[in-house]
N, C-alpha and C. Protein backbone atom coordinates (compact mmCIF):
# COMPACT_ATOMS: atom_id res chain seq x y z
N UNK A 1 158.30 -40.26 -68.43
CA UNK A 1 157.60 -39.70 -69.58
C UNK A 1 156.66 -38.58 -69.14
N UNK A 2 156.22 -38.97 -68.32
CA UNK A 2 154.59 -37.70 -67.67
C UNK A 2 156.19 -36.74 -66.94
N UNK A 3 156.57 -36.95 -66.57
CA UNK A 3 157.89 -35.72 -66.01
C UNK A 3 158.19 -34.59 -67.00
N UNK A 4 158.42 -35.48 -68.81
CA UNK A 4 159.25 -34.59 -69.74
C UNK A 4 160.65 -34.90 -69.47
N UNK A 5 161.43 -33.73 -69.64
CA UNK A 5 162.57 -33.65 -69.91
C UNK A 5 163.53 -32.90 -68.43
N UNK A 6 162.55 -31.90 -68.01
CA UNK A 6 163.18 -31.73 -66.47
C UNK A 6 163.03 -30.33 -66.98
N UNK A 7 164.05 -29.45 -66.00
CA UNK A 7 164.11 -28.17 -66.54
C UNK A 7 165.59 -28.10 -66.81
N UNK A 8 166.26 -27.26 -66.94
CA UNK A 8 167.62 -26.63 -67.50
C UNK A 8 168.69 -27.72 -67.58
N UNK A 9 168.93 -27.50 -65.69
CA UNK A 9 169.92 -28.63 -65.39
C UNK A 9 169.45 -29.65 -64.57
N UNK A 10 168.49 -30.45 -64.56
CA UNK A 10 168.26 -31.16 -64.36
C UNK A 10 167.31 -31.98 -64.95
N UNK A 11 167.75 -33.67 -65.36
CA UNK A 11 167.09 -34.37 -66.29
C UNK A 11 165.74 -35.17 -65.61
N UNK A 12 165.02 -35.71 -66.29
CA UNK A 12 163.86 -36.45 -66.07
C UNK A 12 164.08 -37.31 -64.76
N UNK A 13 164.94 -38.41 -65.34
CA UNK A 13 165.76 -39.34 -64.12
C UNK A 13 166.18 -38.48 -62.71
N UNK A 14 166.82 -37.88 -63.09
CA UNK A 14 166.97 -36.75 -61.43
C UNK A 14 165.97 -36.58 -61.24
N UNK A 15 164.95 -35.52 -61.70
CA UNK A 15 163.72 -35.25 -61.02
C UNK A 15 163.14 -36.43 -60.31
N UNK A 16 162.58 -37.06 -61.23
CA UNK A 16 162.18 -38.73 -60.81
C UNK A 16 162.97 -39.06 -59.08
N UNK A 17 164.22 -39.09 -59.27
CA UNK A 17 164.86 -39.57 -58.06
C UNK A 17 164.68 -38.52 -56.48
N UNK A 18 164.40 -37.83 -57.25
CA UNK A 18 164.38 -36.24 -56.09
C UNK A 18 163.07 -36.36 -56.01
N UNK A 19 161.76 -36.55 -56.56
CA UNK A 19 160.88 -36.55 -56.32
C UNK A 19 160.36 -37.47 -55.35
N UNK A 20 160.69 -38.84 -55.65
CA UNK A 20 160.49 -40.41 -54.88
C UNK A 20 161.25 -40.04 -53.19
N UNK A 21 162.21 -39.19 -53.26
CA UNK A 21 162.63 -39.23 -52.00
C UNK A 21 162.18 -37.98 -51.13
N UNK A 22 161.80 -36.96 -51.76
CA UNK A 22 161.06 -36.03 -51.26
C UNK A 22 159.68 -36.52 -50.68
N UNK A 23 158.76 -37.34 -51.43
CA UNK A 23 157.70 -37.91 -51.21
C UNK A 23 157.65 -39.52 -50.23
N UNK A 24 158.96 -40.03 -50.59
CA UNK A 24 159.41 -41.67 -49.67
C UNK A 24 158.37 -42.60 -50.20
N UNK A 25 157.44 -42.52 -51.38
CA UNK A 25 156.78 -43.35 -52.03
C UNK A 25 155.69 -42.88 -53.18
N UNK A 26 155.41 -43.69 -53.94
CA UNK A 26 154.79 -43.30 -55.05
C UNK A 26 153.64 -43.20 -54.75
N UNK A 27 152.83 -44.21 -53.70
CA UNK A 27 151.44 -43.96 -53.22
C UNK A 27 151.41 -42.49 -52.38
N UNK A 28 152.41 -41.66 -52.12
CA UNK A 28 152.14 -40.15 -51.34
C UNK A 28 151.51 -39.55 -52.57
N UNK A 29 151.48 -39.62 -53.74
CA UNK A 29 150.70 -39.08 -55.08
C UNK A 29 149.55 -39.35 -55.23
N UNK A 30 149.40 -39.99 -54.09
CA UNK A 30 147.47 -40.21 -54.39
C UNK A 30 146.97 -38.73 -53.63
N UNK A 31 146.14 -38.26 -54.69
CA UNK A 31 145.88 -36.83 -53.68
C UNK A 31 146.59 -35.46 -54.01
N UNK A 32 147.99 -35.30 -53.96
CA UNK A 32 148.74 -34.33 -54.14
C UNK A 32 148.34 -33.61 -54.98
N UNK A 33 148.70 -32.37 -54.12
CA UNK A 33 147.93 -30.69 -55.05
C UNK A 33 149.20 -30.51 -55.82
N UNK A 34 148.98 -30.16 -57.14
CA UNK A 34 149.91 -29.74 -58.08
C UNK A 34 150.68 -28.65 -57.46
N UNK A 35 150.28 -27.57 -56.94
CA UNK A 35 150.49 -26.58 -56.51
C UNK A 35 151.78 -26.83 -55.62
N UNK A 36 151.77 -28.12 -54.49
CA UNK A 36 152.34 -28.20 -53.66
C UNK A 36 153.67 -29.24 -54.47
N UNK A 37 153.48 -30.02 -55.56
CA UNK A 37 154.39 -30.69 -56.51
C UNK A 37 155.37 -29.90 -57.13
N UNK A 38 154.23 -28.40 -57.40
CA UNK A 38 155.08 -28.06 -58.54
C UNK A 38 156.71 -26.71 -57.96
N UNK A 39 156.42 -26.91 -55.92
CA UNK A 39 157.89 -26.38 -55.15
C UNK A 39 158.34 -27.32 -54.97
N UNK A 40 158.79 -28.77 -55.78
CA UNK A 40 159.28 -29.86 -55.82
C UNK A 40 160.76 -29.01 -56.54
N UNK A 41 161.89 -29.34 -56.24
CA UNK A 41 163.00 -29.14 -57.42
C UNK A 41 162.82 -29.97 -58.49
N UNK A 42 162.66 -29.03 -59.81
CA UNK A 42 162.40 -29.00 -61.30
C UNK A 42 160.94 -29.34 -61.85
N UNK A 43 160.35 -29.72 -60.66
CA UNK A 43 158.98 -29.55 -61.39
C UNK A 43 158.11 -28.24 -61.02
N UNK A 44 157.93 -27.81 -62.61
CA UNK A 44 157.19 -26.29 -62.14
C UNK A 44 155.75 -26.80 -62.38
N UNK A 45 155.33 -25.62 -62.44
CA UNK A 45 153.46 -25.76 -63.04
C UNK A 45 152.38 -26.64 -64.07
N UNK A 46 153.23 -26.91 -65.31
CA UNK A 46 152.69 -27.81 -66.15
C UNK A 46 153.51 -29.18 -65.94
N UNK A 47 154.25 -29.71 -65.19
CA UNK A 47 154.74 -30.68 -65.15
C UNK A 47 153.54 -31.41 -63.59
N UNK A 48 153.76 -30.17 -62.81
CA UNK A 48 152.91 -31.00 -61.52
C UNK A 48 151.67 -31.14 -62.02
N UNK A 49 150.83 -30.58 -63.00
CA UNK A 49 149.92 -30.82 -63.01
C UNK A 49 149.57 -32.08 -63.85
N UNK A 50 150.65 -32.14 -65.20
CA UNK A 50 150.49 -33.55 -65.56
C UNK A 50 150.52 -34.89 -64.55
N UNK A 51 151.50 -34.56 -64.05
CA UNK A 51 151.57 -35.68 -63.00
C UNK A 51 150.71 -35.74 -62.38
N UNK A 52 149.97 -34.57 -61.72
CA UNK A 52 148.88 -34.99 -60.65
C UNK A 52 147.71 -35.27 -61.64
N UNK A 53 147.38 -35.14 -62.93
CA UNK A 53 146.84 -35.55 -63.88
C UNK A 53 147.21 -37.56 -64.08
N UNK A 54 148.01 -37.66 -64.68
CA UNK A 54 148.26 -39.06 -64.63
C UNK A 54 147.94 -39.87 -63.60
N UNK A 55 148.62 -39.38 -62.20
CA UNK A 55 148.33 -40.35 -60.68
C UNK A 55 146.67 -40.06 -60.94
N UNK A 56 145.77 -39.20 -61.19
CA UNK A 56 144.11 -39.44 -61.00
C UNK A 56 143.77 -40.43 -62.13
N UNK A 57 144.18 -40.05 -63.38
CA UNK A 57 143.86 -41.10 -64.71
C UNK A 57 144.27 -42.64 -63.79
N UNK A 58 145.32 -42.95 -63.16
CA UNK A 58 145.65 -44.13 -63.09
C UNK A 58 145.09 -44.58 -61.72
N UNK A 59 144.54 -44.07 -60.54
CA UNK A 59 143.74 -44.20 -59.75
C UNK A 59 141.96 -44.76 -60.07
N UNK A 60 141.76 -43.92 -61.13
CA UNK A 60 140.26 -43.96 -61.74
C UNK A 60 140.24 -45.25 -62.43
N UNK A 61 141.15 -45.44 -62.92
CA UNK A 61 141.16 -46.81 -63.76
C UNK A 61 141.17 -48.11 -62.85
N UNK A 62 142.31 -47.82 -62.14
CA UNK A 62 142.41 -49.07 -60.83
C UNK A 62 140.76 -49.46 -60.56
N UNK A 63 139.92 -48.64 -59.75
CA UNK A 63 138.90 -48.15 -58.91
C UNK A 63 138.19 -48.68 -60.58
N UNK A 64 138.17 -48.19 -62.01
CA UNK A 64 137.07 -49.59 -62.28
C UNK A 64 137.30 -50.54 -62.43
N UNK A 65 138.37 -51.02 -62.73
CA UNK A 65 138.39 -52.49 -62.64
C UNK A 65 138.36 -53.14 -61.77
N UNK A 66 138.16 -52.70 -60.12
CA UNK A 66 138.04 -53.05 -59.11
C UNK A 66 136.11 -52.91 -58.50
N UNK A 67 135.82 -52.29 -59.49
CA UNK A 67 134.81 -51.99 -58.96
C UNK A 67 133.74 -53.36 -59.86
N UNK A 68 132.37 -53.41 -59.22
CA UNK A 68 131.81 -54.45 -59.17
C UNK A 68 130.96 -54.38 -61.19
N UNK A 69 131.28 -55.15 -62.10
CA UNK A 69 130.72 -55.10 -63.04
C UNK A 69 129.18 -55.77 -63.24
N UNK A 70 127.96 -54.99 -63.54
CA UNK A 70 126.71 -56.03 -63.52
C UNK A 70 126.87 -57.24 -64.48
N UNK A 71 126.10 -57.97 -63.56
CA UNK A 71 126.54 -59.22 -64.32
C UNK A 71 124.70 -59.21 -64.92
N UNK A 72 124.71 -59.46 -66.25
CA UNK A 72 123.66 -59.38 -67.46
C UNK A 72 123.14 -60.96 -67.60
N UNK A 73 121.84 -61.37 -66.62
CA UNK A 73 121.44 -62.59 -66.99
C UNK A 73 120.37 -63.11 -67.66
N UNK A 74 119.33 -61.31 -67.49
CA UNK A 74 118.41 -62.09 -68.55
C UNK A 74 117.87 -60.64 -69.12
N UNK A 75 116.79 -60.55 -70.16
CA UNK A 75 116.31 -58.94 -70.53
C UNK A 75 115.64 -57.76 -69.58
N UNK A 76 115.61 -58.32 -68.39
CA UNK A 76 115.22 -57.42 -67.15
C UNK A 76 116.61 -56.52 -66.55
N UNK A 77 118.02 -57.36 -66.54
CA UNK A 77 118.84 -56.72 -66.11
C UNK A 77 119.39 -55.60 -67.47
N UNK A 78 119.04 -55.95 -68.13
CA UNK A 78 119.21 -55.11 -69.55
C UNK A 78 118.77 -53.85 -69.40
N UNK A 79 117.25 -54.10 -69.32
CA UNK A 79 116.69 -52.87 -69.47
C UNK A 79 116.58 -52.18 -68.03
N UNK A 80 116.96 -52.78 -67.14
CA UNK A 80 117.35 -51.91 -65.65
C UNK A 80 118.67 -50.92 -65.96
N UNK A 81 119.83 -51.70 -66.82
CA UNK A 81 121.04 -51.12 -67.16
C UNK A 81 120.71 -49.80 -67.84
N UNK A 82 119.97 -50.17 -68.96
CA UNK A 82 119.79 -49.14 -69.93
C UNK A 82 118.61 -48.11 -69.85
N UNK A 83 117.86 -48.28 -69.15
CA UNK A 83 116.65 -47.13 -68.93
C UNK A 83 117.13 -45.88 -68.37
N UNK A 84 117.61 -45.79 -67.42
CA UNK A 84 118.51 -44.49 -67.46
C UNK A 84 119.33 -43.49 -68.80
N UNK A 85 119.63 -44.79 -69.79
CA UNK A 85 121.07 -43.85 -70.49
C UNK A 85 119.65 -43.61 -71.88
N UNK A 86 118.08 -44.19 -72.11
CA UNK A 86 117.49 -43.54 -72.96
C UNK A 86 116.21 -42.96 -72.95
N UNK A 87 116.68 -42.10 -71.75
CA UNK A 87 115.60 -41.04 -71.47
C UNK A 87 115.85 -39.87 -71.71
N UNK A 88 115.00 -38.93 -73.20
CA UNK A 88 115.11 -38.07 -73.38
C UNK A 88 115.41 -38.45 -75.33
N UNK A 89 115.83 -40.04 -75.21
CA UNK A 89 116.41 -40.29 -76.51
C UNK A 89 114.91 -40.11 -77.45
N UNK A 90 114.92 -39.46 -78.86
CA UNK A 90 113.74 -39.63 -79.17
C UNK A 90 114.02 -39.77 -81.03
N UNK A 91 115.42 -40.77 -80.89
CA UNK A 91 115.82 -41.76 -82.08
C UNK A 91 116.35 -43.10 -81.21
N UNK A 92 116.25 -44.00 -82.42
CA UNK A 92 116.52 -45.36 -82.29
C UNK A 92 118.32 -45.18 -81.96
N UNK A 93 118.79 -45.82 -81.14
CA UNK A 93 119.97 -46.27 -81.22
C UNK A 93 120.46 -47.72 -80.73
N UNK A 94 120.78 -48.20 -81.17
CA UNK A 94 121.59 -49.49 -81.15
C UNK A 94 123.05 -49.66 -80.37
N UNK A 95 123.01 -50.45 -79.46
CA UNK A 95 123.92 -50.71 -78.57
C UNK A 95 124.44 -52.20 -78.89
N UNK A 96 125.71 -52.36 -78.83
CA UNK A 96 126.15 -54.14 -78.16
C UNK A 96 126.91 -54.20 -76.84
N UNK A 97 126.83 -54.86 -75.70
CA UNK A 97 126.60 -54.95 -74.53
C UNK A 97 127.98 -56.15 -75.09
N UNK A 98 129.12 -55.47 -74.22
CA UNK A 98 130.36 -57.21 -74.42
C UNK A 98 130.39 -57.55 -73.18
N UNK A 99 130.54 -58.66 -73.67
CA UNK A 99 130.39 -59.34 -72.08
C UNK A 99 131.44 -59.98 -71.50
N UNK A 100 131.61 -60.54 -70.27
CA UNK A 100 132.76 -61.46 -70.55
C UNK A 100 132.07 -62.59 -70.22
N UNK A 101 132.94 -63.83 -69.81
CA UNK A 101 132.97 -65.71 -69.99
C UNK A 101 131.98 -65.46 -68.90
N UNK A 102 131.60 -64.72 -67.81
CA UNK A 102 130.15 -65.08 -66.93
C UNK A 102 129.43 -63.87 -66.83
N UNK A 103 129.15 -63.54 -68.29
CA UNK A 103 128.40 -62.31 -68.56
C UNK A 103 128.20 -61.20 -67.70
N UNK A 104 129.56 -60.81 -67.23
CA UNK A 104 129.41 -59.59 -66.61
C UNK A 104 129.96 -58.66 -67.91
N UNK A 105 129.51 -57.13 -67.60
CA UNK A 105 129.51 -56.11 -68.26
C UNK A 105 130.79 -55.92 -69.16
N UNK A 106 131.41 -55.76 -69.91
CA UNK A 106 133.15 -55.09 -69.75
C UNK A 106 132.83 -53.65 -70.80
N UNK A 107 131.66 -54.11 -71.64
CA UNK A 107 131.33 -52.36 -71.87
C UNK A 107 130.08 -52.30 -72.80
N UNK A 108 129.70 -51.00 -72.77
CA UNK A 108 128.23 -50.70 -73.69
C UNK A 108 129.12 -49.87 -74.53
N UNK A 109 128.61 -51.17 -75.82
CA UNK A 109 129.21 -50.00 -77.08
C UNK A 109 127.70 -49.16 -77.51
N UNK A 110 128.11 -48.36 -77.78
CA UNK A 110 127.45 -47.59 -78.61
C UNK A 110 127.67 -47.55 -80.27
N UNK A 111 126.75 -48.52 -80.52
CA UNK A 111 126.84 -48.66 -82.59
C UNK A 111 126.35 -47.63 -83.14
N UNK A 112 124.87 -47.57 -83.45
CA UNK A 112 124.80 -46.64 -84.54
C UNK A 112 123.40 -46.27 -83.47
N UNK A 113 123.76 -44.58 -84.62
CA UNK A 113 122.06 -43.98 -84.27
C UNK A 113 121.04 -43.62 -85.27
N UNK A 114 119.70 -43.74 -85.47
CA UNK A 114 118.95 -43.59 -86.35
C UNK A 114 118.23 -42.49 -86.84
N UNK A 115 117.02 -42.79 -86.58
CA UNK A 115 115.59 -42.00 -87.03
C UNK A 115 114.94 -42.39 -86.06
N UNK A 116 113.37 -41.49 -85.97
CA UNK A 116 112.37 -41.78 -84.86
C UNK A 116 111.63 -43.38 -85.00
N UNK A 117 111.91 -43.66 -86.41
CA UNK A 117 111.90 -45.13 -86.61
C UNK A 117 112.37 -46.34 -86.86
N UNK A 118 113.92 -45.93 -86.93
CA UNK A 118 114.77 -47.02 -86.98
C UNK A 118 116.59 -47.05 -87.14
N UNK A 119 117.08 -47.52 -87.08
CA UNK A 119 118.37 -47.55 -86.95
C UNK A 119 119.15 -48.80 -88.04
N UNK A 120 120.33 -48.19 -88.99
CA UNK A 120 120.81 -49.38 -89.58
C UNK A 120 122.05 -49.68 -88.75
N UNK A 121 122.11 -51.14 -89.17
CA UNK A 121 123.29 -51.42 -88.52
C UNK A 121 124.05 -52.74 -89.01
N UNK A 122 125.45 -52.30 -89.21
CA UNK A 122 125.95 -53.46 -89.99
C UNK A 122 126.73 -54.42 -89.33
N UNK A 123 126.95 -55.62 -89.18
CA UNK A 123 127.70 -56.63 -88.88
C UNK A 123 129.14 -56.13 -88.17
N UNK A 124 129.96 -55.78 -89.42
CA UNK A 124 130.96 -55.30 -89.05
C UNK A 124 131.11 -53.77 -87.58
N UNK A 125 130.23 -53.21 -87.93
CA UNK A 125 130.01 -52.49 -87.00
C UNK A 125 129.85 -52.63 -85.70
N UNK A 126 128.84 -53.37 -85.52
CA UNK A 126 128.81 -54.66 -84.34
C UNK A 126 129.95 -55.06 -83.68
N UNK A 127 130.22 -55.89 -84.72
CA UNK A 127 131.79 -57.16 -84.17
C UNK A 127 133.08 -56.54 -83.75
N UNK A 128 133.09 -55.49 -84.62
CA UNK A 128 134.67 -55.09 -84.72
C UNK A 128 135.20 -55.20 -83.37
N UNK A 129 134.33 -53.58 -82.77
CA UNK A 129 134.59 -53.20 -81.14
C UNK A 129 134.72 -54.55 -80.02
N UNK A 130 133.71 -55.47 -80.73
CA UNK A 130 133.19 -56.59 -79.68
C UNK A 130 134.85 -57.44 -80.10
N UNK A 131 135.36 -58.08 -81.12
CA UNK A 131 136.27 -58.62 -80.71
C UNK A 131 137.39 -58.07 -80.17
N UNK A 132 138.16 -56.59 -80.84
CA UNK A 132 138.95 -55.95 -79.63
C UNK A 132 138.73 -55.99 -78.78
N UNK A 133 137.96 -55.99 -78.24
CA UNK A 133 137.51 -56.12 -76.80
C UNK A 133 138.06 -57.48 -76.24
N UNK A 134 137.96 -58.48 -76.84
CA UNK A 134 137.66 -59.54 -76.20
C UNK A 134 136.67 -60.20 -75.84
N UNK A 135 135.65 -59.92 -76.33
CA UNK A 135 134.19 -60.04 -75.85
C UNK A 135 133.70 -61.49 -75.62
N UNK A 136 133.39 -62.14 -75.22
CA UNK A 136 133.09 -63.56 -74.75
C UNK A 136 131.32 -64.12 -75.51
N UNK A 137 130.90 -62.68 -75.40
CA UNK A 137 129.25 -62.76 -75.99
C UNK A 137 128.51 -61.51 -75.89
N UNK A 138 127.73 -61.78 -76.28
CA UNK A 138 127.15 -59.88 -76.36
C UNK A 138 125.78 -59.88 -75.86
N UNK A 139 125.38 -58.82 -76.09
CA UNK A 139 123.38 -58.91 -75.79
C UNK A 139 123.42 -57.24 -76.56
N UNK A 140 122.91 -57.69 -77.53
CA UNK A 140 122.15 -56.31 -78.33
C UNK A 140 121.08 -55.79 -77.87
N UNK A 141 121.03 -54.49 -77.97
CA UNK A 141 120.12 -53.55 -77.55
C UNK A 141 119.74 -51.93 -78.50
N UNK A 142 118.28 -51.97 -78.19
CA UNK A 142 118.41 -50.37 -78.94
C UNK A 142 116.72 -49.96 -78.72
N UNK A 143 116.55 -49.19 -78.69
CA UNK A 143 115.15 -48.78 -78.45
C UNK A 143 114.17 -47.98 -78.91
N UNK A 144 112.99 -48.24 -78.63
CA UNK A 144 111.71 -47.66 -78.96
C UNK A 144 111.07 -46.58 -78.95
N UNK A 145 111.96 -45.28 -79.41
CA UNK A 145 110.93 -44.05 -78.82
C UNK A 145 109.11 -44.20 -78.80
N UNK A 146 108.68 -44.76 -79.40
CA UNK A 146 107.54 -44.86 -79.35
C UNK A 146 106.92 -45.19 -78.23
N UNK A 147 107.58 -45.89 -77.68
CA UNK A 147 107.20 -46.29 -75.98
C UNK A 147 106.39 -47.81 -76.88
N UNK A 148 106.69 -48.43 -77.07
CA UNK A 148 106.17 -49.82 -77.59
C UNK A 148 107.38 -50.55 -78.23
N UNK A 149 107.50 -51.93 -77.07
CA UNK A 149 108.51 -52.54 -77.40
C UNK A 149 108.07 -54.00 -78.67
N UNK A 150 107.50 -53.64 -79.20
CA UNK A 150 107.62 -54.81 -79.82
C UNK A 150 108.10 -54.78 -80.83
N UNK A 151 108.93 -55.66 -81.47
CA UNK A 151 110.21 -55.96 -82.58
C UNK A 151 109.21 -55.96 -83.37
N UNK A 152 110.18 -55.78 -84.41
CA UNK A 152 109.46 -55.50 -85.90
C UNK A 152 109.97 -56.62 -86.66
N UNK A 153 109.40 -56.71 -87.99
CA UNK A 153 110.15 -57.37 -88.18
C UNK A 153 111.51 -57.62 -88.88
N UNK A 154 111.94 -56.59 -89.73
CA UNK A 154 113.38 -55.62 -89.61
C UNK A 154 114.15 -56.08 -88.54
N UNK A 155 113.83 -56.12 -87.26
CA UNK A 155 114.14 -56.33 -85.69
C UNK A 155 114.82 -58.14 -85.76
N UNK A 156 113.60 -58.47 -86.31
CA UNK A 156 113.43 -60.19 -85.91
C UNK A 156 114.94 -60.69 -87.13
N UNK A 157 114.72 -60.03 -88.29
CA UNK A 157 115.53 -60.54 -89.68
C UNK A 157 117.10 -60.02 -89.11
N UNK A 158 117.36 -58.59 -88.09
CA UNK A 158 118.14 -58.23 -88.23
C UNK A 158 119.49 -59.30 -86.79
N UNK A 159 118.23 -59.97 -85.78
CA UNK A 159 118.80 -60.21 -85.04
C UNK A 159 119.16 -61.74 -85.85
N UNK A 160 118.53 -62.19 -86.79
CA UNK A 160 118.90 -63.34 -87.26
C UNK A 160 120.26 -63.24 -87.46
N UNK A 161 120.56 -62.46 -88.56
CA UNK A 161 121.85 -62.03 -89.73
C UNK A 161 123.13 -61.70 -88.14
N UNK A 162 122.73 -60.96 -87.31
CA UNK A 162 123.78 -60.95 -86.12
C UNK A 162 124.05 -62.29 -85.54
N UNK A 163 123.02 -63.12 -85.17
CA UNK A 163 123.79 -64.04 -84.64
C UNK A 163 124.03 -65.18 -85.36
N UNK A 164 123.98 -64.86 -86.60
CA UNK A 164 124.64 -65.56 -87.85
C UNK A 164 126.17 -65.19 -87.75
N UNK A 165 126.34 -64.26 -87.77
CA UNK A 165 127.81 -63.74 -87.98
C UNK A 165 128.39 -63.98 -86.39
N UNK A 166 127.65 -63.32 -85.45
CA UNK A 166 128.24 -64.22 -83.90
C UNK A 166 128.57 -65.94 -83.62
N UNK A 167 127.86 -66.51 -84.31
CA UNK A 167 128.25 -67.95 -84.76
C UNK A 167 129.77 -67.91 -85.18
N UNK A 168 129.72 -67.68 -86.45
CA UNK A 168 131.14 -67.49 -86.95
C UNK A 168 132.49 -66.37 -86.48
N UNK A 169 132.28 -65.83 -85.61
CA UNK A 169 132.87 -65.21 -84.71
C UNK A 169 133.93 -65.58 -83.65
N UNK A 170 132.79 -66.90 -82.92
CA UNK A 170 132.55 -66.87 -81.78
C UNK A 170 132.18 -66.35 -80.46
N UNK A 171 131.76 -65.13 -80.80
CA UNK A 171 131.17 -64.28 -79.73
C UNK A 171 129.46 -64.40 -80.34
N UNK A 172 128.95 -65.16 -79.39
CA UNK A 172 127.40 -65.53 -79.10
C UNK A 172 126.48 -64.08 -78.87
N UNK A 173 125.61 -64.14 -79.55
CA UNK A 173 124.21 -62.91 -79.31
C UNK A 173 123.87 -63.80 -78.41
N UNK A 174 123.57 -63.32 -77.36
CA UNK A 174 122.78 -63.83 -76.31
C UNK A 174 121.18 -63.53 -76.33
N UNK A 175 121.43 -62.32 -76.79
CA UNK A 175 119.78 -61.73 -76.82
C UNK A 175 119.60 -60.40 -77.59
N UNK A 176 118.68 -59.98 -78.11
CA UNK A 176 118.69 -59.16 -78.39
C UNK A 176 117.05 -58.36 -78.00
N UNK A 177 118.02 -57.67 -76.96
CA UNK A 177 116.54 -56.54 -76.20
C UNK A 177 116.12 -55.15 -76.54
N UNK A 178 114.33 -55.18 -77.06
CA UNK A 178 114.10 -53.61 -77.29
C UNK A 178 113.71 -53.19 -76.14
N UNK A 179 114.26 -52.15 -75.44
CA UNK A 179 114.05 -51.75 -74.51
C UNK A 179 113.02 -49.99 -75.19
N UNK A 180 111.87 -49.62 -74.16
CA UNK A 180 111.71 -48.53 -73.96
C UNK A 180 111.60 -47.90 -72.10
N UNK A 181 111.22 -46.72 -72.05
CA UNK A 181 111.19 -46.80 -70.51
C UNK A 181 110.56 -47.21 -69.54
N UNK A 182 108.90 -47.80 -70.13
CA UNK A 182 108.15 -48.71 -69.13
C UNK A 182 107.94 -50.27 -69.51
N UNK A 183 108.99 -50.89 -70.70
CA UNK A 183 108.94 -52.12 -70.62
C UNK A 183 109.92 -52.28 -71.59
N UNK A 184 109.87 -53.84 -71.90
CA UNK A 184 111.26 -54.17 -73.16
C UNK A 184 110.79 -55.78 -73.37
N UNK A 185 111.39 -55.93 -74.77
CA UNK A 185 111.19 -57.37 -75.08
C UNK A 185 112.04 -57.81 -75.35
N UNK A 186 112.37 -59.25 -75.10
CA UNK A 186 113.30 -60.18 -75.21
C UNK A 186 112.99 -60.68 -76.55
N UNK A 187 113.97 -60.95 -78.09
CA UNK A 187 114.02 -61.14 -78.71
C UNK A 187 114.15 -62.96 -78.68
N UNK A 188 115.26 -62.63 -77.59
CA UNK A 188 115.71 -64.79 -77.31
C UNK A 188 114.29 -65.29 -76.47
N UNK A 189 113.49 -64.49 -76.23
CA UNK A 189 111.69 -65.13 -75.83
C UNK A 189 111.07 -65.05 -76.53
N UNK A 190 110.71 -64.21 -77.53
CA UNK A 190 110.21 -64.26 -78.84
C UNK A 190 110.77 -64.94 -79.79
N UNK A 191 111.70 -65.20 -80.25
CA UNK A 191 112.45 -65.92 -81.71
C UNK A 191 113.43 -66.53 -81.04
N UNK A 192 113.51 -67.37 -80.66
CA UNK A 192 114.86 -68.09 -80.35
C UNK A 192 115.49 -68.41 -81.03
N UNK A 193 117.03 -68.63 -81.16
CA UNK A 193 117.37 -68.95 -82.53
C UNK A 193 117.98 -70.36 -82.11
């Protein structure tokens, strides 16, 4: 498929076969300059470069899922995660954090973004991403430009109604953290549900 069709007289499958034996393995594509692919017989310029396009897409991917995911155990590793990605932010945005079965990372969604004072955010919005995913449990997040983490109470009502609907889900709110850049509060230490 990433080959096409070949050129004139020669089909995909040939190339393919002429390529594998020119190279003597598919791992010699880790690396390869298009340039040097594309004096391959039938692959010219936009074909080597897809390919050497695809072998990096499918290298990069390997390399994260191999790579080490933080594992999220309480609102400190939260806001270590996230202080970096909201500096400079100077609206509310709302994150859900999916997790998997021993709360390591598998991704930061990004839900909604607000105002300098608040952010809506609906259920469905939330969940959707989190069950495609697969999500095992979550930990909500979103933050304070004000530089003052304390939940509101909008905050307190809103984390109720989420892990109302995470109940019936089955994907558990674990927590829900306001993070700003010199501190953050734990919602599951304040309001437990």
């Amino acid at each position: 498929m990433v080959l096409g069709h070949g050129t004139r007289t020669a089909d995909a499958l040939t190339v393919a076969a002429v390529l594998l034996e020119r190279l003597g393995s598919l791992s010699a594509l880790l690396g390869a300059d298009p340039a040097e692919l594309s004096r391959l017989p039938g692959i010219g310029p936009a074909t080597a470069a897809r390919l050497a396009a695809a072998v990096e897409l499918g290298t990069r991917a390997l390399w994260q899922q191999a790579s080490p995911r933080p594992s999220l155990r309480c609102a400190q590793d939260v806001h270590r995660l996230l202080r970096p990605v909201i500096v400079g932010l100077h609206k509310e945005v709302f994150w859900a954090l999916a997790l998997d079965a021993r709360h390591r990372l598998l991704r930061q969604l990004r839900i909604a973004e607000g105002s300098l004072l608040s952010v809506d955010v609906h259920p469905r919005e939330v969940f959707r991403p989190l069950i495609r995913l697969g999500a095992a449990a979550t930990i909500l997040v979103h933050n304070h430009p004000s530089g003052d983490p304390q939940p509101s109470a909008d905050d307190l009502e809103l984390t109720r109604r989420l892990r109302a609907v995470g109940r019936l889900t089955g994907i558990p709110v674990l927590d829900h953290v306001v993070v700003t850049l010199a501190d953050y509060a734990s919602l599951e230490e304040l309001d437990p549900a």
